[in-house]
C-alpha atoms as a PDB file:
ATOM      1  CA  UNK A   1       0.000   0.000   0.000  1.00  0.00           C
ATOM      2  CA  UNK A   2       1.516   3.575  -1.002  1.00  0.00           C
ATOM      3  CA  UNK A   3       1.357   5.866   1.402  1.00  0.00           C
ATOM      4  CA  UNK A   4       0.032   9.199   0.418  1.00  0.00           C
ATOM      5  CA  UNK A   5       1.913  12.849   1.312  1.00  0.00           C
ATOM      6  CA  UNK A   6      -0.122  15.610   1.277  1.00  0.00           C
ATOM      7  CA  UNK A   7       1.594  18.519  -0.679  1.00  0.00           C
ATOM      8  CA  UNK A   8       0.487  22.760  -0.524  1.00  0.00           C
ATOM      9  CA  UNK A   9      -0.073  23.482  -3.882  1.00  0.00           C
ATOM     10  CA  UNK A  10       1.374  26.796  -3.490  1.00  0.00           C
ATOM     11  CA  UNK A  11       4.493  25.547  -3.173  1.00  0.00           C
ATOM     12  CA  UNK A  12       4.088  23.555  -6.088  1.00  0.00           C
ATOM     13  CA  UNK A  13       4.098  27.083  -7.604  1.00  0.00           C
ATOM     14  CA  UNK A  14      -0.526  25.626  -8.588  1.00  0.00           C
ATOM     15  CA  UNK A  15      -2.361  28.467  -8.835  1.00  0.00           C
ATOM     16  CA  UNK A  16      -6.094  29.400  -7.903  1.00  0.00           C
ATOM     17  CA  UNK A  17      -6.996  29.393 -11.910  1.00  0.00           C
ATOM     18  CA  UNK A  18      -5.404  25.660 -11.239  1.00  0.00           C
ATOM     19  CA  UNK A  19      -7.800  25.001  -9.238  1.00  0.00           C
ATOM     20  CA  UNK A  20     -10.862  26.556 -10.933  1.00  0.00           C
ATOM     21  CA  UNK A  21     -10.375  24.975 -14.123  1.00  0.00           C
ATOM     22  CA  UNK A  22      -9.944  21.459 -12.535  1.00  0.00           C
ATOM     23  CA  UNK A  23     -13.843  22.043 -11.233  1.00  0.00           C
ATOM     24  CA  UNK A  24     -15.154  23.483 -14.577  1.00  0.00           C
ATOM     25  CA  UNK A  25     -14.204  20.674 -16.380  1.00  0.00           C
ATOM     26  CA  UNK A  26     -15.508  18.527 -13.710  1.00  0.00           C
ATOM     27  CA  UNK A  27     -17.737  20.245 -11.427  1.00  0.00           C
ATOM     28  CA  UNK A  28     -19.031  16.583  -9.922  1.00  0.00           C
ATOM     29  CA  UNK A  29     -15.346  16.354  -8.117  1.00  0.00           C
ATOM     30  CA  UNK A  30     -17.433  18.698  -5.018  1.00  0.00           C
ATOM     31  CA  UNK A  31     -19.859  15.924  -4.268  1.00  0.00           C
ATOM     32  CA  UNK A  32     -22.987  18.619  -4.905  1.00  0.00           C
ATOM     33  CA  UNK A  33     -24.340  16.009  -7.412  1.00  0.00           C
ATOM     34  CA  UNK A  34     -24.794  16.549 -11.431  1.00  0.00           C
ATOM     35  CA  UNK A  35     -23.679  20.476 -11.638  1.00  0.00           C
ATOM     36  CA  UNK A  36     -22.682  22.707 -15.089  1.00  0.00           C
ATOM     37  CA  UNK A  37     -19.995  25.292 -15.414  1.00  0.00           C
ATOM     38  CA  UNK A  38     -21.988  28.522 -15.779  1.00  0.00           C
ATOM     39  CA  UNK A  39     -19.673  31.299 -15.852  1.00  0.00           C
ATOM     40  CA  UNK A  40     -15.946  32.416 -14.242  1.00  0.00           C
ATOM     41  CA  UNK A  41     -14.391  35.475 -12.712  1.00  0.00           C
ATOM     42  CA  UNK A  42     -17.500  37.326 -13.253  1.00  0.00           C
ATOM     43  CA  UNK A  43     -17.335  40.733 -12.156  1.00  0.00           C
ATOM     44  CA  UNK A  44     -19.409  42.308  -9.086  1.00  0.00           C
ATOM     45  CA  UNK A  45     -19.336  45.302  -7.168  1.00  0.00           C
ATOM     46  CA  UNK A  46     -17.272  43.623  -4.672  1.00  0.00           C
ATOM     47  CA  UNK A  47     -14.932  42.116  -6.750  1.00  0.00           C
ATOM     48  CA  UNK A  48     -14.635  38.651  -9.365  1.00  0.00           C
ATOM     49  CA  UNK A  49     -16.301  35.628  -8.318  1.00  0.00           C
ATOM     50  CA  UNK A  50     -14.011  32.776  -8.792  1.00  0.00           C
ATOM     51  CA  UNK A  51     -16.549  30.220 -10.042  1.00  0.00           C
ATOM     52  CA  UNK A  52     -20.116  29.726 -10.343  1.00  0.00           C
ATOM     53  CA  UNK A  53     -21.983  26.297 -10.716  1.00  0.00           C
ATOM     54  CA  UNK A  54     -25.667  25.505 -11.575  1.00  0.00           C
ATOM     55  CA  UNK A  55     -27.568  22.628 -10.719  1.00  0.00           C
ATOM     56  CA  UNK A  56     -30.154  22.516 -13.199  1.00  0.00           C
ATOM     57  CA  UNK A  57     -31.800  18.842 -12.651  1.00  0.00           C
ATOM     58  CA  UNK A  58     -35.173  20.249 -11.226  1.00  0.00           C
ATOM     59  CA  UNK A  59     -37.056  22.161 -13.840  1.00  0.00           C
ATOM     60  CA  UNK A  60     -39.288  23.738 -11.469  1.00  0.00           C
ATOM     61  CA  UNK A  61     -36.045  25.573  -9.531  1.00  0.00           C
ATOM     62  CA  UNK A  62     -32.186  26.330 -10.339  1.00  0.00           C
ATOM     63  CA  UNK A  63     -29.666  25.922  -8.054  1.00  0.00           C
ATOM     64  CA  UNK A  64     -26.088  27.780  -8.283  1.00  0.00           C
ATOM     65  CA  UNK A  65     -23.186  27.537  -6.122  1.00  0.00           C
ATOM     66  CA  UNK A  66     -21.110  30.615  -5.729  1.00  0.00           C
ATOM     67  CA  UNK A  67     -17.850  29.801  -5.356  1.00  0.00           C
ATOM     68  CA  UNK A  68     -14.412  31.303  -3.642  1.00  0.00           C
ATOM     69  CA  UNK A  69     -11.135  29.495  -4.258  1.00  0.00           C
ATOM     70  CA  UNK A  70      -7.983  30.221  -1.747  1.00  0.00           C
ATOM     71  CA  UNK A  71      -4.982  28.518  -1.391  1.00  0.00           C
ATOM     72  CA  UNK A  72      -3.470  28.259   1.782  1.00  0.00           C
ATOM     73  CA  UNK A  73      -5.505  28.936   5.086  1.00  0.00           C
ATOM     74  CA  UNK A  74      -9.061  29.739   4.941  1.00  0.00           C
ATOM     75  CA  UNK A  75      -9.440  33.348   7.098  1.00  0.00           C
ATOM     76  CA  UNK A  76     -12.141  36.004   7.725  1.00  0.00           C
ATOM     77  CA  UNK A  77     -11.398  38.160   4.514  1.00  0.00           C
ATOM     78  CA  UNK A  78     -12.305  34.794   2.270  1.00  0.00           C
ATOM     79  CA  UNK A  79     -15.596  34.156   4.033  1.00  0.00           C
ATOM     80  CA  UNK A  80     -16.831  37.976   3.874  1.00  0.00           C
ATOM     81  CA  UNK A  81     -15.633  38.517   0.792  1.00  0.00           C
ATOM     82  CA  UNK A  82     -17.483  34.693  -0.097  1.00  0.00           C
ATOM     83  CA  UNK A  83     -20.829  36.222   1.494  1.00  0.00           C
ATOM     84  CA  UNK A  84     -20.902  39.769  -0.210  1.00  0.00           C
ATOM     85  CA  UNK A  85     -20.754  37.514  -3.405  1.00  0.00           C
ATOM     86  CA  UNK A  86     -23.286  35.141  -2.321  1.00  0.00           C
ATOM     87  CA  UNK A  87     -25.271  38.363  -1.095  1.00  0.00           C
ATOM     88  CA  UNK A  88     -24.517  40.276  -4.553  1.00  0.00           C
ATOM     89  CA  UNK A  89     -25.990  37.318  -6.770  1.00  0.00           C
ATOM     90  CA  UNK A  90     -28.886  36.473  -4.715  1.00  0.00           C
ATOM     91  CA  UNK A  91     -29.870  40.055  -5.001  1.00  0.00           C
ATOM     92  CA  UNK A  92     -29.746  40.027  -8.163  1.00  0.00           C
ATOM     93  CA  UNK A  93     -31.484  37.058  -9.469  1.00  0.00           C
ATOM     94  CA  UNK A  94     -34.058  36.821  -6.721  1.00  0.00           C
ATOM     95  CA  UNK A  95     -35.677  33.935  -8.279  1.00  0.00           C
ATOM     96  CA  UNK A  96     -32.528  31.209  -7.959  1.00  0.00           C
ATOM     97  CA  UNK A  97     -31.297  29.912  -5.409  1.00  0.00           C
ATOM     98  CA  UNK A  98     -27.891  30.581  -4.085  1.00  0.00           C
ATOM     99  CA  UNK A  99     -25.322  29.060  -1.885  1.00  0.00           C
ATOM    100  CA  UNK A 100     -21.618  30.389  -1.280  1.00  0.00           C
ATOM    101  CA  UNK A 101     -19.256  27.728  -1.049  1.00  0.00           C
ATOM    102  CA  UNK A 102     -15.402  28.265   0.189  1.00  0.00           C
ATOM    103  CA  UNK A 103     -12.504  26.116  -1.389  1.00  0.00           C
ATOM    104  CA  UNK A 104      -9.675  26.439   0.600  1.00  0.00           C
ATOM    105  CA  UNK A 105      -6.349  24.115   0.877  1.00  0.00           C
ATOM    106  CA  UNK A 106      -6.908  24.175   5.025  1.00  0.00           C
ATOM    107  CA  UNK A 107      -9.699  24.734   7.338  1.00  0.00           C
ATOM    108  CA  UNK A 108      -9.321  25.311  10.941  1.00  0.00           C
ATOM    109  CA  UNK A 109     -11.623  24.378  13.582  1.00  0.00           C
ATOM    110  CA  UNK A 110     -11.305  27.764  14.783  1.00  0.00           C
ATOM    111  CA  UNK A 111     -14.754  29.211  12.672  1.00  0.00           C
ATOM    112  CA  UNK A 112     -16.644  26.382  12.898  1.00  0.00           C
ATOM    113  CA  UNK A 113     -18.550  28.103  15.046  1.00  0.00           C
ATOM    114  CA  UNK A 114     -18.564  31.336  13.462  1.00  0.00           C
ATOM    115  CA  UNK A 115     -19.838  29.082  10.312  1.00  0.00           C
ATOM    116  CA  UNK A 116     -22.264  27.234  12.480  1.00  0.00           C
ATOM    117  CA  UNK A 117     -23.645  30.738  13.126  1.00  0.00           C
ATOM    118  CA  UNK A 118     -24.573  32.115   9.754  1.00  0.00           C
ATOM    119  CA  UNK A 119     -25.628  28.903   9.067  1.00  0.00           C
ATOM    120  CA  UNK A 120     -28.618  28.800  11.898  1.00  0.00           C
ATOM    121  CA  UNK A 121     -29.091  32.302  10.265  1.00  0.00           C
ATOM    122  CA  UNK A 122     -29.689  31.140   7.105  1.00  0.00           C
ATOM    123  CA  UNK A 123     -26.311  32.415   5.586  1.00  0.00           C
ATOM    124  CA  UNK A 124     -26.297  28.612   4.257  1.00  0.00           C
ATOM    125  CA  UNK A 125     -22.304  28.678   3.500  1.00  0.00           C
ATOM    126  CA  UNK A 126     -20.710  25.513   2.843  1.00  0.00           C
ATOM    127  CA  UNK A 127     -16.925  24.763   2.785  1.00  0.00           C
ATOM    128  CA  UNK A 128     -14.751  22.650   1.286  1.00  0.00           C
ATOM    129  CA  UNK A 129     -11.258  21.525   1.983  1.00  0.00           C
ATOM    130  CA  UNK A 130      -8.889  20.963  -1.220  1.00  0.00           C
ATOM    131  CA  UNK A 131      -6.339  17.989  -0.397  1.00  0.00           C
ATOM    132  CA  UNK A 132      -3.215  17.529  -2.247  1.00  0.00           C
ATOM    133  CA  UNK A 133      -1.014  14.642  -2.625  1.00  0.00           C
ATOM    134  CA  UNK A 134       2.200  13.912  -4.184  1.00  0.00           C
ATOM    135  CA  UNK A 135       1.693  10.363  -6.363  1.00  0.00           C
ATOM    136  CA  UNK A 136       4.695   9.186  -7.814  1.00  0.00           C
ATOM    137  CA  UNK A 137       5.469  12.607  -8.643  1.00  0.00           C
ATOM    138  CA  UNK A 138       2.022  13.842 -10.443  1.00  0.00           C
ATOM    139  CA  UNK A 139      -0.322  15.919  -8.569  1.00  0.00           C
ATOM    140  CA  UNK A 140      -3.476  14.747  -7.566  1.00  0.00           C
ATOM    141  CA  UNK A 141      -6.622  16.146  -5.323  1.00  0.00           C
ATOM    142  CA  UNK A 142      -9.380  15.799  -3.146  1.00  0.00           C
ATOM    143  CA  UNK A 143     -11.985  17.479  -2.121  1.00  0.00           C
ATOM    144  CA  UNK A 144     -13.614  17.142   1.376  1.00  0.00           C
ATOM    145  CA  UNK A 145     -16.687  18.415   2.280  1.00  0.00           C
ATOM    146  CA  UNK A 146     -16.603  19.786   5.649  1.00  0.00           C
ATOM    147  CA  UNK A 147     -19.937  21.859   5.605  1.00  0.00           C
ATOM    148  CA  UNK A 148     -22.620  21.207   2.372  1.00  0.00           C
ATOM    149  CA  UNK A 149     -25.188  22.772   1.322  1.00  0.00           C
ATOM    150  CA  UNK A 150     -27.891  23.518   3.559  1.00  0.00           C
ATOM    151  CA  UNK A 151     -31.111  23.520   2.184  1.00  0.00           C
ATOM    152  CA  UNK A 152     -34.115  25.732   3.359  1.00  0.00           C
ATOM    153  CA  UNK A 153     -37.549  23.326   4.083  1.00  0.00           C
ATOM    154  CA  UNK A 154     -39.050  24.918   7.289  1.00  0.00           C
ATOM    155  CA  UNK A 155     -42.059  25.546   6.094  1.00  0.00           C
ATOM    156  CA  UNK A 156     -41.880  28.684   7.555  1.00  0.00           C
ATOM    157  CA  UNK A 157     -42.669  30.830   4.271  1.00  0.00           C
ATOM    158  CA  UNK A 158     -43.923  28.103   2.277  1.00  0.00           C
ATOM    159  CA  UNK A 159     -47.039  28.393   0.771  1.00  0.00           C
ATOM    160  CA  UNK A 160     -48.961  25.930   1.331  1.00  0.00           C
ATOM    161  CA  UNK A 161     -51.443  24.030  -1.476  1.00  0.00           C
ATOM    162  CA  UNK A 162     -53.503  20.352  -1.769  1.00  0.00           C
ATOM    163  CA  UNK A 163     -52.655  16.848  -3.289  1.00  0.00           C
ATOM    164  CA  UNK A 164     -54.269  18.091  -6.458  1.00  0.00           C
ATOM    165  CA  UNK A 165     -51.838  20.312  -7.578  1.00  0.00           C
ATOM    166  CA  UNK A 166     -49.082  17.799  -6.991  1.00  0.00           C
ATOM    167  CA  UNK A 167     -50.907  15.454  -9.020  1.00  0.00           C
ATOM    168  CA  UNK A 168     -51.481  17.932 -11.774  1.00  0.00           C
ATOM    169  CA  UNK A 169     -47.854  18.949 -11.432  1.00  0.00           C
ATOM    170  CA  UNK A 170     -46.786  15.217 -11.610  1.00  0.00           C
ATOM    171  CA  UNK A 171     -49.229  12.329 -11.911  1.00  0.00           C
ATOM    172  CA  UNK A 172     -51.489  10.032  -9.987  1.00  0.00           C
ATOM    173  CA  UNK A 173     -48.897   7.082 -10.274  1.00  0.00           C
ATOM    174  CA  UNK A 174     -46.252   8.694  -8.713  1.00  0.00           C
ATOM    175  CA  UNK A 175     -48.271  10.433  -5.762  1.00  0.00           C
ATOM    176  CA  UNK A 176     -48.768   6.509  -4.901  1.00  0.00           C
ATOM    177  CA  UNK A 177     -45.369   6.037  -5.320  1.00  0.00           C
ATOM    178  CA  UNK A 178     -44.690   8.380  -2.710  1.00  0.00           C
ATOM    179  CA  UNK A 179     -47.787   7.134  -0.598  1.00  0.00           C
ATOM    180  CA  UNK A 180     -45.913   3.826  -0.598  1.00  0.00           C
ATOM    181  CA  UNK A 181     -42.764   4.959   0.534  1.00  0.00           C
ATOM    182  CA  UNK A 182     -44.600   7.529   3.213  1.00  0.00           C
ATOM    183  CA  UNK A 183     -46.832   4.366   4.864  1.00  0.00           C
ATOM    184  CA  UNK A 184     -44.123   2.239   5.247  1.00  0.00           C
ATOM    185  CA  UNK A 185     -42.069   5.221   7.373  1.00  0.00           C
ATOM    186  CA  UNK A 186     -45.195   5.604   9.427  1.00  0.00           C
ATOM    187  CA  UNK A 187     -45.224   1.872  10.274  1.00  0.00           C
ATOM    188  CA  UNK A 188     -42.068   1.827  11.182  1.00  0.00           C
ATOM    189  CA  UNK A 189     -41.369   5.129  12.951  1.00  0.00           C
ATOM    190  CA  UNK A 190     -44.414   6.942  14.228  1.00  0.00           C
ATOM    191  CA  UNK A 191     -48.018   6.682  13.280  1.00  0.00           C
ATOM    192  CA  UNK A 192     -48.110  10.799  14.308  1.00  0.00           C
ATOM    193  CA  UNK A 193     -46.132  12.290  11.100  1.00  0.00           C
ATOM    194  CA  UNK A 194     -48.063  13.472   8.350  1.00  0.00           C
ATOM    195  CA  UNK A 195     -47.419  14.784   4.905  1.00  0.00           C
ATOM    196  CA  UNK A 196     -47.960  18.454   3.988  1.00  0.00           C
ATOM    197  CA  UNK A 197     -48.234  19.745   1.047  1.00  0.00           C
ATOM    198  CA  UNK A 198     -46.239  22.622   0.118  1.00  0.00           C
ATOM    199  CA  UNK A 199     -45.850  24.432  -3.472  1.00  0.00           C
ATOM    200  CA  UNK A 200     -42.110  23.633  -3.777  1.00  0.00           C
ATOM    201  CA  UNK A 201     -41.942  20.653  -2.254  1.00  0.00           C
ATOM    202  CA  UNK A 202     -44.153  18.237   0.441  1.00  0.00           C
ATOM    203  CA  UNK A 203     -42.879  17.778   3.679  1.00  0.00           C
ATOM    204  CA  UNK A 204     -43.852  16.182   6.835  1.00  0.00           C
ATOM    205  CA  UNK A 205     -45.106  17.302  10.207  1.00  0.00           C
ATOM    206  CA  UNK A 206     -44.822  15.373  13.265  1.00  0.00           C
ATOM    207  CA  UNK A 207     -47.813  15.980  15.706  1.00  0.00           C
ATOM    208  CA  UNK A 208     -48.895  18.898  13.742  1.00  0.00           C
ATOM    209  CA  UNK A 209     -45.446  20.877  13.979  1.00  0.00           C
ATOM    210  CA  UNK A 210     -42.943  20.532  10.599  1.00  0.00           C
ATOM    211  CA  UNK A 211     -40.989  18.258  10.822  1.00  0.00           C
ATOM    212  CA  UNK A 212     -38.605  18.101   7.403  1.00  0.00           C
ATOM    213  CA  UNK A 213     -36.377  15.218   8.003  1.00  0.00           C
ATOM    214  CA  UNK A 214     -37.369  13.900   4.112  1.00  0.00           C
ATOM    215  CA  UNK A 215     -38.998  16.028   1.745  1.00  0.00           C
ATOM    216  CA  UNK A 216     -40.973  14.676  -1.760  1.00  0.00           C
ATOM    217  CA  UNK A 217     -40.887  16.020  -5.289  1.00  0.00           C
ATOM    218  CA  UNK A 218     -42.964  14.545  -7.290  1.00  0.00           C
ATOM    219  CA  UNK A 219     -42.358  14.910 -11.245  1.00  0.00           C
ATOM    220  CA  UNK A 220     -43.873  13.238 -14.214  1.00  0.00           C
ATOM    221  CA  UNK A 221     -41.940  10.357 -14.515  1.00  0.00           C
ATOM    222  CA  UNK A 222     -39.758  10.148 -11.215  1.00  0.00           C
ATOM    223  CA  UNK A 223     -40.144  11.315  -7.458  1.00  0.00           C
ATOM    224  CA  UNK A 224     -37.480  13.500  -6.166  1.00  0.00           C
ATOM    225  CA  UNK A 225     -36.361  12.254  -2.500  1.00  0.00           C
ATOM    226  CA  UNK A 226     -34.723  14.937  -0.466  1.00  0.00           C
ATOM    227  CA  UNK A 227     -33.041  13.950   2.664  1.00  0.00           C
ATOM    228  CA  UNK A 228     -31.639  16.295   5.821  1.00  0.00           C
ATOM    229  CA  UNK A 229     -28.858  14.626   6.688  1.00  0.00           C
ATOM    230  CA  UNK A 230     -25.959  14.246   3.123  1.00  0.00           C
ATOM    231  CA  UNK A 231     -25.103  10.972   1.953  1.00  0.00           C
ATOM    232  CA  UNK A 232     -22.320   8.703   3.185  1.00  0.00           C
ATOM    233  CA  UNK A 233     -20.003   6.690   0.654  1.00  0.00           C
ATOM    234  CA  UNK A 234     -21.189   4.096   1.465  1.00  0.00           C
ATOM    235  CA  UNK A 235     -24.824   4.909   0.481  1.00  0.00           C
ATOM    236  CA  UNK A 236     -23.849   6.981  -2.731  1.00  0.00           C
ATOM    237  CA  UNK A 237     -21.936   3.300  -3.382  1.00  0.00           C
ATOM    238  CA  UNK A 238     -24.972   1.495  -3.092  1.00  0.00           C
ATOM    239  CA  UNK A 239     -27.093   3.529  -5.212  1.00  0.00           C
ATOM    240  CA  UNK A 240     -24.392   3.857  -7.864  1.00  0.00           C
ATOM    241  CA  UNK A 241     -24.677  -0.278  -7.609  1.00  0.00           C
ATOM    242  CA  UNK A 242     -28.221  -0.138  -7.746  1.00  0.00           C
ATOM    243  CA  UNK A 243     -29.093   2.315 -10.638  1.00  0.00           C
ATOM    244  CA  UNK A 244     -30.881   4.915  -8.508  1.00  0.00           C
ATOM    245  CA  UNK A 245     -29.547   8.059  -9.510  1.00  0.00           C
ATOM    246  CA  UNK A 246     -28.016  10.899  -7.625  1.00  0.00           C
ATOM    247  CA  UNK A 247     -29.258  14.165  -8.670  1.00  0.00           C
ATOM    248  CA  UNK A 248     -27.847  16.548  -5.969  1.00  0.00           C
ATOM    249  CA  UNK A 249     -26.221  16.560  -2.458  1.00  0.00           C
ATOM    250  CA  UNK A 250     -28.823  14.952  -0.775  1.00  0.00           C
ATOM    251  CA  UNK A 251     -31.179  13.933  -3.311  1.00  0.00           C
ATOM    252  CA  UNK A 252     -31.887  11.047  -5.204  1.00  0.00           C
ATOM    253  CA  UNK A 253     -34.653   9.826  -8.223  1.00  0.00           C
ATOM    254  CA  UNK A 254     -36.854   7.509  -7.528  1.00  0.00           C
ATOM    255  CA  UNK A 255     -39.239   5.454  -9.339  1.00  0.00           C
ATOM    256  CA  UNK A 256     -41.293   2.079  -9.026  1.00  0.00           C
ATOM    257  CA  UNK A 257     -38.772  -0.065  -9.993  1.00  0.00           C
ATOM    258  CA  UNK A 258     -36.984   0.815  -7.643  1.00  0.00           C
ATOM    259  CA  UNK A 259     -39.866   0.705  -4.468  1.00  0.00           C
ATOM    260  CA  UNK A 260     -40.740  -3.022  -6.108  1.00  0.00           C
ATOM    261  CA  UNK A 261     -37.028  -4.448  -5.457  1.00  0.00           C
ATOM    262  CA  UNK A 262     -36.915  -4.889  -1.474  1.00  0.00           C
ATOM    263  CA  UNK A 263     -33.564  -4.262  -1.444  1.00  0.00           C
ATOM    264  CA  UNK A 264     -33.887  -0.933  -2.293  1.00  0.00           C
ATOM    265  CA  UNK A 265     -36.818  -0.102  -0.746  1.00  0.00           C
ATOM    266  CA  UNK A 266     -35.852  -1.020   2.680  1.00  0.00           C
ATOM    267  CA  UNK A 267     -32.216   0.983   1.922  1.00  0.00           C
ATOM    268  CA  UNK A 268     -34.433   3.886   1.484  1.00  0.00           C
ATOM    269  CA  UNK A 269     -36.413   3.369   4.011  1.00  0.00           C
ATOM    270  CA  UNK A 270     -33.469   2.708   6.708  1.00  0.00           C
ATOM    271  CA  UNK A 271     -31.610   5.931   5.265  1.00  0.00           C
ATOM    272  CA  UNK A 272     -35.483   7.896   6.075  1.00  0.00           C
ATOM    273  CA  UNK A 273     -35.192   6.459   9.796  1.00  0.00           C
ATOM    274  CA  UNK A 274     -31.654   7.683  10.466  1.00  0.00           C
ATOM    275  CA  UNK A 275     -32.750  11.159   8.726  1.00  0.00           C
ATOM    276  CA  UNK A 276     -35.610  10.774  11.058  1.00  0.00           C
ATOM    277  CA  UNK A 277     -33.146   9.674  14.199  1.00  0.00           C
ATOM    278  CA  UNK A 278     -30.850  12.333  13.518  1.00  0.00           C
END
């Protein structure tokens, strides 16, 4: 077994454009699911944002990820200056939804609770921590995830609708679907949640109150399956294995193939109870 030594890429004389083009060729290498390349160094009021991504798998919403590249130590100057970017964008295309995300070669355990903060304040910043390694003399890195995306299903300005316009919005055949997957997480964690239907998405309440640990998006020929907590590698392993396919950081697609083959249905419903747990 080679041992791996991890290498600054500033010394290595690898710049931040480096860095950038290595995710615009590949945005997938950030784990945030099946993102494009929408535009670099695009100029703001505060200054050129490094990177932006777009997540463009739902047709009812679009995502895009804002992102800062530094090498070296993440500090305060990166995360404001990540925020006013965020803050900039969001402002100006009201209708999208935004997240900053931070690439930086080392992050300190010193703002995780800074982060933690604007995070409970629904400044939903995620960071990411570049690894580099020396292999044999190439260059190769990693990317950990050390916060992701946080996504926004408190029901707290949702507007709330009926099962009819989620079945004219999808179909019949896949609100069962997702009435199949709901009674079995009822059996087998608490006959008191409920599902409640929201415009964006439908979400569950338990004993009246939200309670978002799963959310459903029903679509024409698929249901969207939205989970709180972000997927280990061992679970995005076993739906790789099992053709059920990843569509963002915490989402997958699923459809009644998949329900019908136990195996995956009782996956799905084990991942639901330690969303639920959690």
């Amino acid at each position: 077994m080679q041992i791996l030594n991890t290498i600054s890429l500033k010394d290595k004389k690898i710049s931040e454009i480096n860095v950038q083009d290595i995710i615009k060729n590949d945005p997938s290498v950030l784990g945030f699911g099946k993102l494009v390349s929408k535009d670099f160094e695009r100029i703001t009021d505060f200054g050129r944002i490094d990177l932006i991504l777009a997540d463009n798998t739902d047709e009812d919403i679009e995502i895009r990820y804002i992102v800062e590249i530094q090498l070296g130590e993440m500090d305060t100057s990166h995360i404001i200056r990540a925020i006013e970017y965020w803050e900039d964008q969001r402002r100006k295309f009201p209708s999208i939804i935004h997240f900053p995300v931070i690439i930086a070669e080392k992050v300190t355990g010193r703002y995780f609770n800074v982060i933690n903060l604007f995070r409970q304040h629904k400044i939903p910043i995620s960071i990411i921590e570049i690894n580099a390694f020396d292999i044999s003399g190439q260059i190769g890195v990693n990317f950990n995830t050390i916060f992701g995306p946080q996504f926004e299903n408190d029901d707290k300005d949702a507007i709330v609708v009926d099962r009819n316009f989620w079945q004219e919005k999808s179909n019949k055949e896949n609100l069962i679907l997702m009435d199949e997957i709901f009674v079995k997480l009822k059996s087998e964690i608490t006959e008191n949640i409920a599902l409640k239907y929201n415009k964006n998405y439908i979400g569950i309440t338990l004993n009246n109150t939200p309670f978002n640990f799963i959310c459903f998006r029903p679509k024409k020929s698929f249901v969207k399956l939205q989970f709180c907590k972000i997927f280990t590698d061992e679970m995005k392993q076993f739906f790789q294995n099992n053709k059920v396919e990843l569509v963002g950081y915490q989402e997958i697609r699923i459809t009644k193939n998949h329900i019908e083959n136990i195996d995956i249905c009782n996956k799905i419903i084990d991942i639901c109870k330690q969303n639920y747990n959690s």
